[in-house]
Protein backbone atom coordinates (compact mmCIF):
# COMPACT_ATOMS: atom_id res chain seq x y z
CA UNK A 1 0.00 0.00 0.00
CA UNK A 2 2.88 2.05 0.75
CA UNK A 3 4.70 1.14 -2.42
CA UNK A 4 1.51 2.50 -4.13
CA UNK A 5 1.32 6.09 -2.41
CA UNK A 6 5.06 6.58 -2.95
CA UNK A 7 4.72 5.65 -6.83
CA UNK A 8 3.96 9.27 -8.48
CA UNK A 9 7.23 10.34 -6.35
CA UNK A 10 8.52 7.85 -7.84
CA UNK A 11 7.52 8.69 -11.49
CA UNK A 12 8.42 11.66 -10.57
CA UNK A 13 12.15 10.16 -9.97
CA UNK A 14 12.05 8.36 -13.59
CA UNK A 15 11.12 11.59 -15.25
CA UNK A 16 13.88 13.56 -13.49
CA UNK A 17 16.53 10.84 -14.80
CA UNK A 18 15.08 11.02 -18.18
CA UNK A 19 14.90 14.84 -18.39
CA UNK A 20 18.90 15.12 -16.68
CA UNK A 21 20.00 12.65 -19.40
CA UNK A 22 17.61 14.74 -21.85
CA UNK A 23 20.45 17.60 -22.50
CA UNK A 24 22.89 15.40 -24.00
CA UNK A 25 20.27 14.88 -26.92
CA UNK A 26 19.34 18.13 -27.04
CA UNK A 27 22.82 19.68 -27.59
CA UNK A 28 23.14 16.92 -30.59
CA UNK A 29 19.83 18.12 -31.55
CA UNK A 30 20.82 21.60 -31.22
CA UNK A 31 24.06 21.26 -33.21
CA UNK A 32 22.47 19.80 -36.25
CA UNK A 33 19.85 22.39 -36.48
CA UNK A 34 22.31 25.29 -35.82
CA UNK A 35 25.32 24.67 -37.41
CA UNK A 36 24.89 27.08 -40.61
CA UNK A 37 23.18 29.80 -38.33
CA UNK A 38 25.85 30.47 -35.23
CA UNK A 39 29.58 30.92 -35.30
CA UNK A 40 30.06 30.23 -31.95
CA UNK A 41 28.06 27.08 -30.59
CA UNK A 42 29.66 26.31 -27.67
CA UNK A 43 28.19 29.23 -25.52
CA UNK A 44 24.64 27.73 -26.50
CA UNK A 45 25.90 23.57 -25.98
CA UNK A 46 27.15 24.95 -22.61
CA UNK A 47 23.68 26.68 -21.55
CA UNK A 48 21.81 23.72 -22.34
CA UNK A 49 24.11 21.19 -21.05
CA UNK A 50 23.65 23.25 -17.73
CA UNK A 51 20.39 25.27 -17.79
CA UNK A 52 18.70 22.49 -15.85
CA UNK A 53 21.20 22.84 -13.09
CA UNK A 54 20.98 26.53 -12.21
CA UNK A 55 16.92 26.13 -10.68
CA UNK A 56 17.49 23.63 -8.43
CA UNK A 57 20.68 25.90 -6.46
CA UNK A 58 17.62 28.21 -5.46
CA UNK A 59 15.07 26.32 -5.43
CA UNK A 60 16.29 23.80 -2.89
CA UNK A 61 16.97 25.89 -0.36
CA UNK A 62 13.35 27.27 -0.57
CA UNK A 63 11.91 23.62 -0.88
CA UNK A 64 12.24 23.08 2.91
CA UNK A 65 10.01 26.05 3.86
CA UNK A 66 7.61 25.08 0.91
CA UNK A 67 7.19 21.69 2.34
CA UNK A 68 6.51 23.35 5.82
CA UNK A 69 4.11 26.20 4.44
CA UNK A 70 2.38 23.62 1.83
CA UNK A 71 3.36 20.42 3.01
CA UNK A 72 4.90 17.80 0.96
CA UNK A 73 2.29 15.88 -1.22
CA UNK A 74 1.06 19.49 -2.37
CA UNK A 75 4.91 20.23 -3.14
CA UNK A 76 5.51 16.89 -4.90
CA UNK A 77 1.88 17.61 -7.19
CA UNK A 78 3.58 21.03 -7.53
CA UNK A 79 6.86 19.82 -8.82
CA UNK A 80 4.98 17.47 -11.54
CA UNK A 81 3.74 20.64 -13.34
CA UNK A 82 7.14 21.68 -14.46
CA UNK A 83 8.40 18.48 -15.14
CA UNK A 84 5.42 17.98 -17.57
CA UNK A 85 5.20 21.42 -18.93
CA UNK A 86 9.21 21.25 -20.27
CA UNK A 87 8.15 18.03 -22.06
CA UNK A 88 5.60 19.87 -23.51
CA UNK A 89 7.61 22.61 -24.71
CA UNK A 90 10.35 20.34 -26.56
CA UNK A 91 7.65 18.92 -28.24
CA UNK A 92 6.12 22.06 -29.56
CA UNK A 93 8.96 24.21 -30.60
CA UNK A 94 12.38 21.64 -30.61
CA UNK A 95 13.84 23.90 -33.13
CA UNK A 96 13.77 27.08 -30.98
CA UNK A 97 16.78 27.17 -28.49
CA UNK A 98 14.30 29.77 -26.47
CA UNK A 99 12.13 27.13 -25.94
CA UNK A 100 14.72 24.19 -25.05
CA UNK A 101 16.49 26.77 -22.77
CA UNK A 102 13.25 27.48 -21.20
CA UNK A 103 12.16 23.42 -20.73
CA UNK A 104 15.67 23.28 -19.14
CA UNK A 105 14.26 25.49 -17.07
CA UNK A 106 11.56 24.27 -15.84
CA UNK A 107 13.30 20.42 -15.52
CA UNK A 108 15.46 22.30 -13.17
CA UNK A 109 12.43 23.88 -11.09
CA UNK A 110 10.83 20.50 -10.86
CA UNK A 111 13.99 18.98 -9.96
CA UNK A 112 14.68 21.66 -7.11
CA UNK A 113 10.94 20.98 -5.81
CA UNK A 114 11.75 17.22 -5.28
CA UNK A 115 15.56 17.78 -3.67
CA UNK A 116 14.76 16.85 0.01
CA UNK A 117 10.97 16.01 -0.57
CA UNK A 118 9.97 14.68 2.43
CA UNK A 119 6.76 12.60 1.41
CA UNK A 120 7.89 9.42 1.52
CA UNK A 121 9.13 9.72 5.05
CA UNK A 122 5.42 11.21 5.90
CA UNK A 123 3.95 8.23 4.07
CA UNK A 124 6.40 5.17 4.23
CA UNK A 125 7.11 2.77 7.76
CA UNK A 126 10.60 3.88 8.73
CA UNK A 127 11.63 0.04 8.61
CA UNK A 128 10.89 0.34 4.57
CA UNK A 129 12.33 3.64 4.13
CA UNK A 130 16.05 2.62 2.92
CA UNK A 131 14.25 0.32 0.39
CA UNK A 132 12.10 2.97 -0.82
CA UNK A 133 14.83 4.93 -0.93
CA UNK A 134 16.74 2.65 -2.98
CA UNK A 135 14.02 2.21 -5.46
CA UNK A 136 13.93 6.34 -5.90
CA UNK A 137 17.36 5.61 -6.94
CA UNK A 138 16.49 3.27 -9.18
CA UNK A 139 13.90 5.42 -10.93
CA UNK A 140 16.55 7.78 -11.70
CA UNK A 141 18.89 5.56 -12.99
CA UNK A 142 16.35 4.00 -15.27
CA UNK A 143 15.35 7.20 -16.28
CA UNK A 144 19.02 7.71 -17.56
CA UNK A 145 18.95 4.00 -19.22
CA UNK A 146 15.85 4.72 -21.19
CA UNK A 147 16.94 8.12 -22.57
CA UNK A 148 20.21 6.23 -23.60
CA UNK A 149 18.07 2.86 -25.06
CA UNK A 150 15.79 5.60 -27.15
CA UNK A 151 18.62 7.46 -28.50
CA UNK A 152 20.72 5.07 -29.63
CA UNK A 153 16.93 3.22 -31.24
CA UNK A 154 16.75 6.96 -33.15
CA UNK A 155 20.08 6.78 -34.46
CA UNK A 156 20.02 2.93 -35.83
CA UNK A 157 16.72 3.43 -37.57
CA UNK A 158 18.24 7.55 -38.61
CA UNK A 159 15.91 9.86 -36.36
């Protein structure tokens, strides 16, 4: 039961390791679009290799009084809307390095929402709360394996 509460933090998890291995694709995307338009790409690999980073410095350190203002399920809903949202964006405009700095963006806003979430503790037994934590891990990291599996699938069959 408490596998099944802790499961949209843990989509949540998978999406985050998707969208962190997302930038790699994106500056390969990116450089194929751009290359007859900019003299100077690396200024514009480097922002979107790191744009998702720069959120989650200040939104951390807020995330703590969130959590105690909100509480934590309301800040974990909260940090789904980003997460969706910069999805959304790639897919509209994935030729406009606005728009794929902005979905950075907002990866990085979700991603500083769910730093030091504390819903799990508030809804998992603290005997199961190393495995759950484990399995948050996990989501990542398969996150990161299914970015990797899809790209290299796009670039056997020439996406």
């Amino acid at each position: 039961r408490e596998l099944l509460a802790l499961l949209p933090f843990f989509i949540l998890h998978l999406s985050s390791g998707l969208s962190g291995s997302f930038t790699t694709i994106l500056i390969e995307h990116f450089r194929q679009l751009q290359t007859e338009h900019l003299s100077d790409l690396s200024i514009y690999e480097t922002l979107l290799g790191t744009f998702e980073d720069y959120c989650p410095i200040f939104v951390a350190v807020f995330g703590g009084i969130l959590q105690q203002v909100f509480g934590p399920k309301k800040i974990l809903i909260a940090a789904g809307i980003p997460s969706v949202l910069s999805w959304i964006i790639v897919a509209i405009r994935p030729d406009s390095l606005n728009f794929l700095l902005g979905s950075r963006l907002l990866a990085g806003f979700s991603n500083g929402l769910l730093t030091g979430n504390v819903y799990m503790v508030d809804v998992a037994p603290s005997k199961y709360i190393a495995s759950f934590q484990s399995i948050e891990a996990a989501s990542r990291s398969l996150g990161a394996i299914l970015i990797f599996a899809m790209t290299m699938t796009f670039y056997q069959f020439g996406f």
